[in-house]
C-alpha atoms as a PDB file:
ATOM      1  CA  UNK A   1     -14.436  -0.990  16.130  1.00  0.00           C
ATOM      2  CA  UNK A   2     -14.128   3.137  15.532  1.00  0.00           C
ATOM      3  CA  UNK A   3     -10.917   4.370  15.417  1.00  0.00           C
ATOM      4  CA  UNK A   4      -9.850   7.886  16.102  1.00  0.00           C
ATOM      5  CA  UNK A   5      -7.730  10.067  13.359  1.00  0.00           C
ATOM      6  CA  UNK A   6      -4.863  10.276  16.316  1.00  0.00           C
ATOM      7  CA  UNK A   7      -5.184   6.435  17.233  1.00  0.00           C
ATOM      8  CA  UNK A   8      -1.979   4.915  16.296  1.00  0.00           C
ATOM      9  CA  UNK A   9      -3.119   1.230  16.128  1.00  0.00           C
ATOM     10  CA  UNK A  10      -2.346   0.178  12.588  1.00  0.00           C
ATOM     11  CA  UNK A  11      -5.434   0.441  10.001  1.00  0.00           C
ATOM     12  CA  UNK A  12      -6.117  -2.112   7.313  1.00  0.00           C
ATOM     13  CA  UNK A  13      -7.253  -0.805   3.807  1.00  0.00           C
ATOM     14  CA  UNK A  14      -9.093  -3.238   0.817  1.00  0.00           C
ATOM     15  CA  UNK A  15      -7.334  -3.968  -1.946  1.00  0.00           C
ATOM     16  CA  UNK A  16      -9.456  -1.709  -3.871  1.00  0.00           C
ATOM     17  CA  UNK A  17      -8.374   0.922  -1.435  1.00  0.00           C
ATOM     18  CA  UNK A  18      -4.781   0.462  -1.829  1.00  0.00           C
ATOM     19  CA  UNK A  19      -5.365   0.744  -5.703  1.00  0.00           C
ATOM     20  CA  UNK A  20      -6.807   3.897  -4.991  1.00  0.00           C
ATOM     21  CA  UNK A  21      -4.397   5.033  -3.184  1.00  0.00           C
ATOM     22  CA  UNK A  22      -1.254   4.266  -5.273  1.00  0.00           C
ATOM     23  CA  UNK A  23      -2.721   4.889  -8.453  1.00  0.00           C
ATOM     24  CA  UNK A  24      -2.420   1.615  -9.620  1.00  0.00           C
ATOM     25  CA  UNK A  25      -5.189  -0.984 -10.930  1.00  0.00           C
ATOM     26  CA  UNK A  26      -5.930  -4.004  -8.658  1.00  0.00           C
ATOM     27  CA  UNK A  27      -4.312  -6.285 -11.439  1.00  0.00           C
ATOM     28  CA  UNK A  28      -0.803  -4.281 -11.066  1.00  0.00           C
ATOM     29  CA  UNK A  29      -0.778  -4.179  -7.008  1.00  0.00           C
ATOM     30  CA  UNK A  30      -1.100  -7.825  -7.157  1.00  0.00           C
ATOM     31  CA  UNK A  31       1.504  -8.271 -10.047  1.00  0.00           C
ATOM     32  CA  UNK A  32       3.803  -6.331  -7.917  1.00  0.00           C
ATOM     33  CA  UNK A  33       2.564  -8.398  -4.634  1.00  0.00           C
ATOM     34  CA  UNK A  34       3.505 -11.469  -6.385  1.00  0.00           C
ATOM     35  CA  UNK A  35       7.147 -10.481  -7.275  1.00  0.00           C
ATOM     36  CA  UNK A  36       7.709  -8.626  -4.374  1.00  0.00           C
ATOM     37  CA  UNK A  37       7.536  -5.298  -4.877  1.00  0.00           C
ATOM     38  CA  UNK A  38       4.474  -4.131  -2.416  1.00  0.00           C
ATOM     39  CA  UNK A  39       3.645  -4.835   1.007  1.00  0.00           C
ATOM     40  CA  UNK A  40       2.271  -7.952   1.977  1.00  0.00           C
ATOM     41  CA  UNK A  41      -1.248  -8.316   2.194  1.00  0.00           C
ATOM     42  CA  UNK A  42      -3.225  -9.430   5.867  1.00  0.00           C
ATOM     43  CA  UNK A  43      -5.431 -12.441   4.887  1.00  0.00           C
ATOM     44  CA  UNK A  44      -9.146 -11.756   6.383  1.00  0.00           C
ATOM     45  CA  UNK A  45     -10.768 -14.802   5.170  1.00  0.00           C
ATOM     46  CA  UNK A  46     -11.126 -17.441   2.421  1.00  0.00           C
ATOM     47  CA  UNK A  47     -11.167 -14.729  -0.294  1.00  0.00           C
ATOM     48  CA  UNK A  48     -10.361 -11.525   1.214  1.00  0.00           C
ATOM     49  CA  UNK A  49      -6.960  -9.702   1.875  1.00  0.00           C
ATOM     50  CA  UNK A  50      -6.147  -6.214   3.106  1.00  0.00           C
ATOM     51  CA  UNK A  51      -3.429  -3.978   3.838  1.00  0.00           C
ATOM     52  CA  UNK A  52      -1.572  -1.921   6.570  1.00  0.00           C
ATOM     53  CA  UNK A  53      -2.228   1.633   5.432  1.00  0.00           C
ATOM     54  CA  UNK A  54       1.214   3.262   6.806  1.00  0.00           C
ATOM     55  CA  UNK A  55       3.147   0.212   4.877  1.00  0.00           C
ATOM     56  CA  UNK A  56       0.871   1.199   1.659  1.00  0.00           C
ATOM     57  CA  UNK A  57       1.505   4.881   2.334  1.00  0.00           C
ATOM     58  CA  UNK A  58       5.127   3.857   3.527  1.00  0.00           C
ATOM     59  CA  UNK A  59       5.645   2.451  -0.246  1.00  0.00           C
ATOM     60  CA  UNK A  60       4.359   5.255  -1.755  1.00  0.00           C
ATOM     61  CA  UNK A  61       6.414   7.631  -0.476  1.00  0.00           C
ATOM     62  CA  UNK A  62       9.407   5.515  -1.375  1.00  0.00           C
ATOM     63  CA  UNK A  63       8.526   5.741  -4.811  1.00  0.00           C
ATOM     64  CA  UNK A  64       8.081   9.363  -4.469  1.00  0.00           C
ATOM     65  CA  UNK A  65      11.544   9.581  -3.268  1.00  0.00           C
ATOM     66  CA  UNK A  66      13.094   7.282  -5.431  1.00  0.00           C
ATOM     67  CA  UNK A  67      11.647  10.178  -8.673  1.00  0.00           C
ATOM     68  CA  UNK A  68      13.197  12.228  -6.928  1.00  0.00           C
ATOM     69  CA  UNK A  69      16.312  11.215  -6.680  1.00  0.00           C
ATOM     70  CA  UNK A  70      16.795  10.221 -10.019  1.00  0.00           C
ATOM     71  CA  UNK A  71      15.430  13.609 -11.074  1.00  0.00           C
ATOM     72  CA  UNK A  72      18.325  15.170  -8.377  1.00  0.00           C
ATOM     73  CA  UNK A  73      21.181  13.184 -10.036  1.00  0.00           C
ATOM     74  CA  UNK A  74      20.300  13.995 -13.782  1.00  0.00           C
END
């Protein structure tokens, strides 16, 4: 199904994609996956995962946030 840029139904990414986008490899988003520390991934199918783009982007820009505030306090 096509979505629209201003549709606000949520969007799933690969994992590839979300290593993309965080700057991470694949082996680190699912090191953090398993203890935690990034959003959960959708299962697709026997092998295949993906993952909610705003909670990826969400994440992100926690981590942006969280530099800055440590760079605000020093």
């Amino acid at each position: 199904m096509f979505m629209h840029a201003n549709d606000n139904s949520p969007t799933l990414v690969s994992l590839n994609d979300a290593a993309r986008m965080t700057s991470l490899s694949r082996t680190m988003v699912n090191r953090y996956r398993a203890e935690g520390r990034f959003p959960s991934a959708v299962p697709l199918g026997d092998r295949r995962v993906a993952f909610v783009r705003s909670e990826v982007t969400d994440w992100i820009q926690a981590r942006i946030d969280a530099a800055r505030s440590l760079r605000a306090a020093a």
